[in-house]
N, C-alpha and C. Protein backbone atom coordinates (compact mmCIF):
# COMPACT_ATOMS: atom_id res chain seq x y z
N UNK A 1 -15.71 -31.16 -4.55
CA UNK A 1 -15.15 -30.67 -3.30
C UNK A 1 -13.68 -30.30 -3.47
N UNK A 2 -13.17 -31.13 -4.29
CA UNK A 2 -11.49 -31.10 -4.19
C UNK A 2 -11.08 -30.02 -4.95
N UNK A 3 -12.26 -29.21 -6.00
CA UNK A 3 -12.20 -28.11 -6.85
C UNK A 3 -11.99 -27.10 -5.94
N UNK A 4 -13.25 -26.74 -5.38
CA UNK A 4 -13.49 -26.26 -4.33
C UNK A 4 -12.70 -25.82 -3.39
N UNK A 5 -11.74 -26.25 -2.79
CA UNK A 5 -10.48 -26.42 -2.11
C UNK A 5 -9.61 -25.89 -3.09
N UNK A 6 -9.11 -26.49 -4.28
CA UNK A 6 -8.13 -25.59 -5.36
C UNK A 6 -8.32 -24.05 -5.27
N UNK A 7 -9.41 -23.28 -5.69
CA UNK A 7 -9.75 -22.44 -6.42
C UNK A 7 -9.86 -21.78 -4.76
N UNK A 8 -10.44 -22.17 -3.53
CA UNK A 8 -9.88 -21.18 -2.44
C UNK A 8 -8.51 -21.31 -2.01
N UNK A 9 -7.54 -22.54 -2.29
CA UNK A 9 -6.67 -22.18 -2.24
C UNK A 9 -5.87 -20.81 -3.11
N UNK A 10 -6.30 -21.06 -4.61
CA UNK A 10 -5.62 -20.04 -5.32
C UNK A 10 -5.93 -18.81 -5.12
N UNK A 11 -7.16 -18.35 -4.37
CA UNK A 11 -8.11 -17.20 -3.99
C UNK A 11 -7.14 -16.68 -2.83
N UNK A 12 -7.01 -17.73 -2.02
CA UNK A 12 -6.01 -17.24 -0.63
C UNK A 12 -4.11 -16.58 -1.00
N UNK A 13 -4.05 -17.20 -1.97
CA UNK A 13 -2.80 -17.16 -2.38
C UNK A 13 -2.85 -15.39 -3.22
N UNK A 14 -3.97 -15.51 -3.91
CA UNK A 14 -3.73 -14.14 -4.81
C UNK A 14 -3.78 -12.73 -3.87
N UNK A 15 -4.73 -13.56 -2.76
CA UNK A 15 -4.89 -12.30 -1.91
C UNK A 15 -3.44 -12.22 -0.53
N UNK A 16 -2.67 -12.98 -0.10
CA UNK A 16 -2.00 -12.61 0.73
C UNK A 16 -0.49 -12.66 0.21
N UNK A 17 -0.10 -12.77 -0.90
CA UNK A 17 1.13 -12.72 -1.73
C UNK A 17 0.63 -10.72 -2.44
N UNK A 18 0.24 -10.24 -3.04
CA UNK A 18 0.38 -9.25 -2.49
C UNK A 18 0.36 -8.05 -1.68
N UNK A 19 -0.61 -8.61 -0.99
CA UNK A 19 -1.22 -7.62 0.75
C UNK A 19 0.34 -7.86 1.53
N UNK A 20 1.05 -9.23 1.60
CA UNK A 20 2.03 -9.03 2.51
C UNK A 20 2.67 -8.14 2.22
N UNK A 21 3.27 -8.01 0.26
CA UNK A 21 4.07 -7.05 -0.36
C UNK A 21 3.95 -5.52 -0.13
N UNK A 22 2.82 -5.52 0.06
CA UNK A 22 2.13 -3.82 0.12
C UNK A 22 2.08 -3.41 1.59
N UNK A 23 2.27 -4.60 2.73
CA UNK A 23 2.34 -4.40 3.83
C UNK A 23 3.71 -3.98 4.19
N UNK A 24 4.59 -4.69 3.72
CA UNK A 24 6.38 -4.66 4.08
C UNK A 24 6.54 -3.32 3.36
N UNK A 25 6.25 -3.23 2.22
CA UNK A 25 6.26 -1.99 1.42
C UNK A 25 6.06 -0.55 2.45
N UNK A 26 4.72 -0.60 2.37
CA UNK A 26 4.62 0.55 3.44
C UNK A 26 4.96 0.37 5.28
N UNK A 27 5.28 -0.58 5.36
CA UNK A 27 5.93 -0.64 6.83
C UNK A 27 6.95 -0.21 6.88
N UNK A 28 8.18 -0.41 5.64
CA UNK A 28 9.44 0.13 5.68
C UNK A 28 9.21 1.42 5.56
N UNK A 29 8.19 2.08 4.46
CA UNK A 29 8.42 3.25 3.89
C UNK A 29 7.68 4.22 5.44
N UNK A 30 6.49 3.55 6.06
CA UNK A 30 5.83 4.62 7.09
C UNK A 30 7.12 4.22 7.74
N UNK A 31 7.71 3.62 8.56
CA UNK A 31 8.72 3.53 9.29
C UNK A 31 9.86 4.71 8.88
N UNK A 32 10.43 4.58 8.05
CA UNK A 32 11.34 5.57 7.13
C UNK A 32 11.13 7.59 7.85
N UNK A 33 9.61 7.10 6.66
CA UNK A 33 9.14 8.75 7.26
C UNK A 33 9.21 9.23 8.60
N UNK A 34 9.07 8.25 9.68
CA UNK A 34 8.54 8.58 11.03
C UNK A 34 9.83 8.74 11.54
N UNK A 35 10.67 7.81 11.28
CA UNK A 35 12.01 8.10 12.15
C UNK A 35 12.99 9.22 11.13
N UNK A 36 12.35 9.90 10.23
CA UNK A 36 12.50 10.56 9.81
C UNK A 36 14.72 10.26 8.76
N UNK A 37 14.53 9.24 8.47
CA UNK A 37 15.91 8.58 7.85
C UNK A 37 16.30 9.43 6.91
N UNK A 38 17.09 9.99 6.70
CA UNK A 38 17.93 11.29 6.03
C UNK A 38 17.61 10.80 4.29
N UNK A 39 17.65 9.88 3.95
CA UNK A 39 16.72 9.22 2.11
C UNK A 39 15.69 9.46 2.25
N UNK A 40 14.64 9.39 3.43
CA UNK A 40 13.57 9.88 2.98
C UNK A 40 13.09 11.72 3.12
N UNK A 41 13.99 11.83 4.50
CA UNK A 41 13.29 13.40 4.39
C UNK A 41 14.67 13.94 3.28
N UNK A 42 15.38 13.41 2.55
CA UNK A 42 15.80 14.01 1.26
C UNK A 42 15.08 14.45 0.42
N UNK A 43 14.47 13.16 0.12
CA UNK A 43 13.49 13.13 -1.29
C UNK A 43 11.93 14.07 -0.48
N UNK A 44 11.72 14.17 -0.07
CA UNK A 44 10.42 15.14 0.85
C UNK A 44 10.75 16.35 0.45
N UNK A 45 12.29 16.60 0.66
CA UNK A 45 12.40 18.16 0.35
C UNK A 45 12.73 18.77 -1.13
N UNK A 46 13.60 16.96 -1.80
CA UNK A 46 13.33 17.31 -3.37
C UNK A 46 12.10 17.69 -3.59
N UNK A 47 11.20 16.71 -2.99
CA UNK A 47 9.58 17.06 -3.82
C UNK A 47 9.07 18.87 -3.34
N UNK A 48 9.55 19.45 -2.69
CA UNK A 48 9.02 20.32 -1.92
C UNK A 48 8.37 20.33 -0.94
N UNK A 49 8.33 18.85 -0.36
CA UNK A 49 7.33 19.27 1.10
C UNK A 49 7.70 19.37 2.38
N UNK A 50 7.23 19.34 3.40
CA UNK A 50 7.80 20.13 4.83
C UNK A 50 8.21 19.18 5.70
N UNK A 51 9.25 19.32 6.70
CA UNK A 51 9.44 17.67 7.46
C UNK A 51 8.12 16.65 8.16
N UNK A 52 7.73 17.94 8.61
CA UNK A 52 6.20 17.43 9.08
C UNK A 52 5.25 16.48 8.60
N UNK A 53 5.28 16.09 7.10
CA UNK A 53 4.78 15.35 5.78
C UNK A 53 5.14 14.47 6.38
N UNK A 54 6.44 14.17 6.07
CA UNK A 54 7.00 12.63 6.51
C UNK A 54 6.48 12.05 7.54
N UNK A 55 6.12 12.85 9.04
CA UNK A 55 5.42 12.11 10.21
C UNK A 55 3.97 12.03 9.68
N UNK A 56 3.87 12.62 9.14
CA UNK A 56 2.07 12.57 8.75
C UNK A 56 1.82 11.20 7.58
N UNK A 57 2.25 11.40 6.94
CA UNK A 57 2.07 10.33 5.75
C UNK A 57 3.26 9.03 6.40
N UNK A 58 4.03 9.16 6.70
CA UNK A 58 4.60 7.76 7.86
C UNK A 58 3.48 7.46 8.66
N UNK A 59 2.35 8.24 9.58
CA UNK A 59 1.80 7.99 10.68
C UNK A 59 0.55 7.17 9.81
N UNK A 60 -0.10 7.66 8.74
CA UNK A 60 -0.73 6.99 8.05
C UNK A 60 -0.78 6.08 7.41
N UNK A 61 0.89 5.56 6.77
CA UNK A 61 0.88 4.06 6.22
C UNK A 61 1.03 3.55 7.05
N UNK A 62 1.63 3.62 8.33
CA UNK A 62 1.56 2.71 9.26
C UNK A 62 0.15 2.02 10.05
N UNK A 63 -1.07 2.97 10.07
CA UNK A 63 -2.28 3.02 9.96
C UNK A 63 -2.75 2.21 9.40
N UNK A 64 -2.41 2.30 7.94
CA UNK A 64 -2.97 1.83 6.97
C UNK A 64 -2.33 0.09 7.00
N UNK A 65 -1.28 -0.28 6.91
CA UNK A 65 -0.98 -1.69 7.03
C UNK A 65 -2.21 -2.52 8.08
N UNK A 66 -1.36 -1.42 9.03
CA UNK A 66 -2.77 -2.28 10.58
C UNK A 66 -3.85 -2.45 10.07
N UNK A 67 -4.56 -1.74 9.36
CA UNK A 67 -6.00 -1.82 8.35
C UNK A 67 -5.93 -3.04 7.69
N UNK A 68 -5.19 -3.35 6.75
CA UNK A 68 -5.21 -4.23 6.42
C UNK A 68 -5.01 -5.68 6.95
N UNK A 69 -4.19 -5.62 7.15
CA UNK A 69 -3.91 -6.67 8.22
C UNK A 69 -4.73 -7.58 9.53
N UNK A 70 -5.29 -6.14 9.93
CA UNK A 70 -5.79 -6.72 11.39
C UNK A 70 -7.55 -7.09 11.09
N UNK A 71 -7.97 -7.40 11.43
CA UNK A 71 -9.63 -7.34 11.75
C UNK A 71 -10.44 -6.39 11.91
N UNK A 72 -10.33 -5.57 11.40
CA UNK A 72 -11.13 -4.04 11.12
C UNK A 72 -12.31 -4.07 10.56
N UNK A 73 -13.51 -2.99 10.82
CA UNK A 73 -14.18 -3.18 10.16
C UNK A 73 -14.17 -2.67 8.58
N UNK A 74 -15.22 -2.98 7.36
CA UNK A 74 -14.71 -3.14 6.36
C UNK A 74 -14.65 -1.78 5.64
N UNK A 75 -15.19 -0.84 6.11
CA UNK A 75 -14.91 0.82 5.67
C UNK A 75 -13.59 1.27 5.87
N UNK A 76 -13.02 0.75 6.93
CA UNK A 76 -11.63 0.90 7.67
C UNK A 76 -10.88 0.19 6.52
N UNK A 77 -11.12 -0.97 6.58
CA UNK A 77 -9.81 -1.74 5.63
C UNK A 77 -10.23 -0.95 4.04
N UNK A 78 -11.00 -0.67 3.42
CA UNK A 78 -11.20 -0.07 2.24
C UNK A 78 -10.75 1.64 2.35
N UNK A 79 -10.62 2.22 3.07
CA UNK A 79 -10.03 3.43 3.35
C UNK A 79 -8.45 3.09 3.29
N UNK A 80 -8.19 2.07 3.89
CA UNK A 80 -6.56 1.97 3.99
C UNK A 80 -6.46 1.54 2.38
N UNK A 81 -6.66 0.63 1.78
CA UNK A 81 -6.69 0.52 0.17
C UNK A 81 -6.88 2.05 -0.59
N UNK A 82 -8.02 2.24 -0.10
CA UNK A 82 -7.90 3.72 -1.32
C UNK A 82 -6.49 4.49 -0.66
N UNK A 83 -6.46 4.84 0.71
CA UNK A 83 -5.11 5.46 1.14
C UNK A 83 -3.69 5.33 0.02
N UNK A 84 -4.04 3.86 0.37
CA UNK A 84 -2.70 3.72 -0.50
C UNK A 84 -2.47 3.89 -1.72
N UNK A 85 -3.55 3.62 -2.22
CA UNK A 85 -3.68 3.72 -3.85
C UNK A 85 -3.28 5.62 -4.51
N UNK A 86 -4.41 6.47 -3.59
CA UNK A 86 -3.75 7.80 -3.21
C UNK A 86 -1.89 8.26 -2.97
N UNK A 87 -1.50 7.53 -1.96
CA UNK A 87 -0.23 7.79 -1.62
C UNK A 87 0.69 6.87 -2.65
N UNK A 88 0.39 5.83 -3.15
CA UNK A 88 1.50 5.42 -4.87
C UNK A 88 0.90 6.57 -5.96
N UNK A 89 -0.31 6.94 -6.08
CA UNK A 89 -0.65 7.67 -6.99
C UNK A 89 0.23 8.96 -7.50
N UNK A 90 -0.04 9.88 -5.98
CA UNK A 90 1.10 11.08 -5.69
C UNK A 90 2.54 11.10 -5.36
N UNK A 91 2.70 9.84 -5.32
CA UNK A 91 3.99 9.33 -5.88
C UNK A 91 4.31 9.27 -6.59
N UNK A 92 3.79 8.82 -7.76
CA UNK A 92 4.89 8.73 -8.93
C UNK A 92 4.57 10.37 -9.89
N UNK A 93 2.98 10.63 -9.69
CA UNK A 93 3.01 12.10 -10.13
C UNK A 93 3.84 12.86 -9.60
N UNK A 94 4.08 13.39 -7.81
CA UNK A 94 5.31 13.97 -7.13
C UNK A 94 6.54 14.23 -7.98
N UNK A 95 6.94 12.62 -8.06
CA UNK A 95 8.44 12.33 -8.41
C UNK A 95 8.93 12.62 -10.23
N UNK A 96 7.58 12.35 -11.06
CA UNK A 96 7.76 12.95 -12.18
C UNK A 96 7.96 14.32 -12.42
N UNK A 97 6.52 15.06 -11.54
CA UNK A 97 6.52 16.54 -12.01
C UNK A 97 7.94 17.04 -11.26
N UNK A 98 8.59 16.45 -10.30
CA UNK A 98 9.66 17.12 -9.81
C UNK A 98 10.93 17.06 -10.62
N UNK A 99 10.86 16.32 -11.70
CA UNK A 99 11.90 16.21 -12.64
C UNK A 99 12.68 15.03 -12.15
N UNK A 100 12.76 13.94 -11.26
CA UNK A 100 12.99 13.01 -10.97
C UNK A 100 13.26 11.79 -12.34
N UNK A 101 14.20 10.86 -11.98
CA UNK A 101 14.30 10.22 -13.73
C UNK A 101 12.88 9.22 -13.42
N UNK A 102 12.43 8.62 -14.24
CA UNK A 102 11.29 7.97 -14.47
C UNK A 102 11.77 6.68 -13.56
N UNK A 103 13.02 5.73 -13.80
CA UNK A 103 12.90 4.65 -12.38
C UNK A 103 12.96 5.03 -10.64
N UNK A 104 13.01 6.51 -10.64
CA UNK A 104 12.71 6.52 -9.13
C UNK A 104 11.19 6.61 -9.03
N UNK A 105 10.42 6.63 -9.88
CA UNK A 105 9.16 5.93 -9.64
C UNK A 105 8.75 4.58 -9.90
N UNK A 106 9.66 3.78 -9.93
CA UNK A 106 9.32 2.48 -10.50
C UNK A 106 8.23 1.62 -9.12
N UNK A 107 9.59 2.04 -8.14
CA UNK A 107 8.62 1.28 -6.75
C UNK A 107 7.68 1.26 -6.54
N UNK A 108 6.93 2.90 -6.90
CA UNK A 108 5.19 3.02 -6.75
C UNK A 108 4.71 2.80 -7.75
N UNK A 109 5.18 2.98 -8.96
CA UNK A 109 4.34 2.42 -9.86
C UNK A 109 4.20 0.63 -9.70
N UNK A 110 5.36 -0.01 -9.44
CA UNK A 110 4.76 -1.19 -9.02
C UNK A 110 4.01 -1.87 -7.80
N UNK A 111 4.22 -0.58 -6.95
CA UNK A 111 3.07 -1.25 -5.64
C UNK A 111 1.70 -0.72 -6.09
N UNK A 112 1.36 -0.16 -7.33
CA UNK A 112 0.21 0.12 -7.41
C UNK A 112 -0.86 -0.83 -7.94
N UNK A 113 -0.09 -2.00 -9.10
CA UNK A 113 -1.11 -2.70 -9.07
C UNK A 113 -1.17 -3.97 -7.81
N UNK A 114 -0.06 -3.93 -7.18
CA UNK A 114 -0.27 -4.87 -6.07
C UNK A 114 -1.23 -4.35 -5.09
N UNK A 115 -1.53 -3.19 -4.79
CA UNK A 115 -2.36 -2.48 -4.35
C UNK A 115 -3.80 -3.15 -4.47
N UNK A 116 -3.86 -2.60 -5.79
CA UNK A 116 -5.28 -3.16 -6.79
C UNK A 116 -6.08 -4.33 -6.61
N UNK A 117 -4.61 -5.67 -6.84
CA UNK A 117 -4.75 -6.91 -7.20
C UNK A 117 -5.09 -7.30 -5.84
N UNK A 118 -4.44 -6.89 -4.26
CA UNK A 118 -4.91 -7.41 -2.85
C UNK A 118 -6.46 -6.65 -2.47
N UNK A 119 -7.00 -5.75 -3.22
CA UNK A 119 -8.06 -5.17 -2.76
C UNK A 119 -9.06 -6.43 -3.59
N UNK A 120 -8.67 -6.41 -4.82
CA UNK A 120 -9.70 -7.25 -5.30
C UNK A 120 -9.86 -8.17 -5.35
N UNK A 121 -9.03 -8.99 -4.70
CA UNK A 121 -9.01 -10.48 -3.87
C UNK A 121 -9.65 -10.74 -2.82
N UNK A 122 -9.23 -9.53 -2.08
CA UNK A 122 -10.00 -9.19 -0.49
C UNK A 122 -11.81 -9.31 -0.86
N UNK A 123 -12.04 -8.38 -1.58
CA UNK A 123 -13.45 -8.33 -2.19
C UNK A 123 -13.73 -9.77 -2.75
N UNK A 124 -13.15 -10.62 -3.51
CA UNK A 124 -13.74 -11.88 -3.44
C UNK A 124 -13.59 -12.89 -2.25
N UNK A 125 -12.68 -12.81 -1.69
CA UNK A 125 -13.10 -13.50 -0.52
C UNK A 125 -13.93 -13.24 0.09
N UNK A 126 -14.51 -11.66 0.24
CA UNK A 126 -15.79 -11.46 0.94
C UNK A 126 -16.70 -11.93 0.46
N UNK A 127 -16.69 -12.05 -0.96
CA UNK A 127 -18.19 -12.75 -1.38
C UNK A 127 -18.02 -13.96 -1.36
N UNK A 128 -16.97 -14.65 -1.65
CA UNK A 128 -17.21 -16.62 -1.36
C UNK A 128 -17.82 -16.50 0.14
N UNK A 129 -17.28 -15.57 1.19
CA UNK A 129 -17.69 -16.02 2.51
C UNK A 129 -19.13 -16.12 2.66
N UNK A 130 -19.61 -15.28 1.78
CA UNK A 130 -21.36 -14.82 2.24
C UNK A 130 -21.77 -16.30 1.76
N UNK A 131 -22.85 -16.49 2.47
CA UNK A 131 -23.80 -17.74 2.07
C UNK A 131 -24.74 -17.23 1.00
C-alpha cells in the first residue's frame, strides 16, 4: 500500500511540475500577444507576420492553458497539448529560419519537452485511474 502511495505520489508530481510550467509559460506569452506588448508584436513582425497573429495565437494559448487545466473533455485537453507542441514547434523553426541567434529559441525549445513530459503523465494518470 505504502508503495502504492509513493509511485502516485511521484506520478502526481511528474505531471503537475510541468503542466504548471507550460501553463505560466503560455499564460504570460497568450497574455503578451493579446494585449499586444510592443516585445511581442516586435518579434511577430521580425518573423514576418501580421498584428492580427498575435490576437489569434494569444487567443489560443490562452484556450489552450484552460484545456489543460480545467476539466475538459479528453479530445479538448489533447488538442490543447498537440496545440502547443505545434506553437513551440513553429517557434523555434520561425525564429531560426528568420535568422534569429539560436538562444532566442531556447524558451521553446525548452517548453517543448515540458510539453511532452505533462502530456505523458496526464496519459498515465488516465490509465492508473481506469479499473
Amino acid at each position: 500500500m505504502e508503495q502504492l502511495k509513493s509511485r502516485k505520489s511521484k506520478s502526481t508530481l511528474l505531471y503537475w511540475i510541468p503542466t504548471i510550467l507550460i501553463a505560466l509559460n503560455w499564460t504570460f506569452g497568450g497574455a503578451s500577444s493579446l494585449l499586444k506588448a510592443p516585445t511581442s508584436i516586435e518579434v511577430f513582425h521580425r518573423l514576418g507576420y501580421p498584428d492580427y497573429f498575435a490576437t489569434m495565437l494569444g487567443t489560443a494559448q490562452l484556450l489552450g492553458v484552460l484545456a489543460v487545466l480545467a476539466p475538459v473533455p479528453r479530445t479538448l485537453r489533447e488538442w490543447a497539448y498537440a496545440g502547443f507542441t505545434f506553437d513551440a514547434s513553429a517557434a523555434i523553426i520561425s525564429l531560426l529560419a528568420a535568422g534569429s541567434p539560436i538562444s532566442s529559441a531556447l524558451p521553446a525549445a525548452i517548453s517543448l519537452p515540458l510539453v511532452l513530459t505533462s502530456y505523458r503523465a496526464w496519459r498515465a494518470r488516465i490509465n492508473e485511474a481506469k479499473p
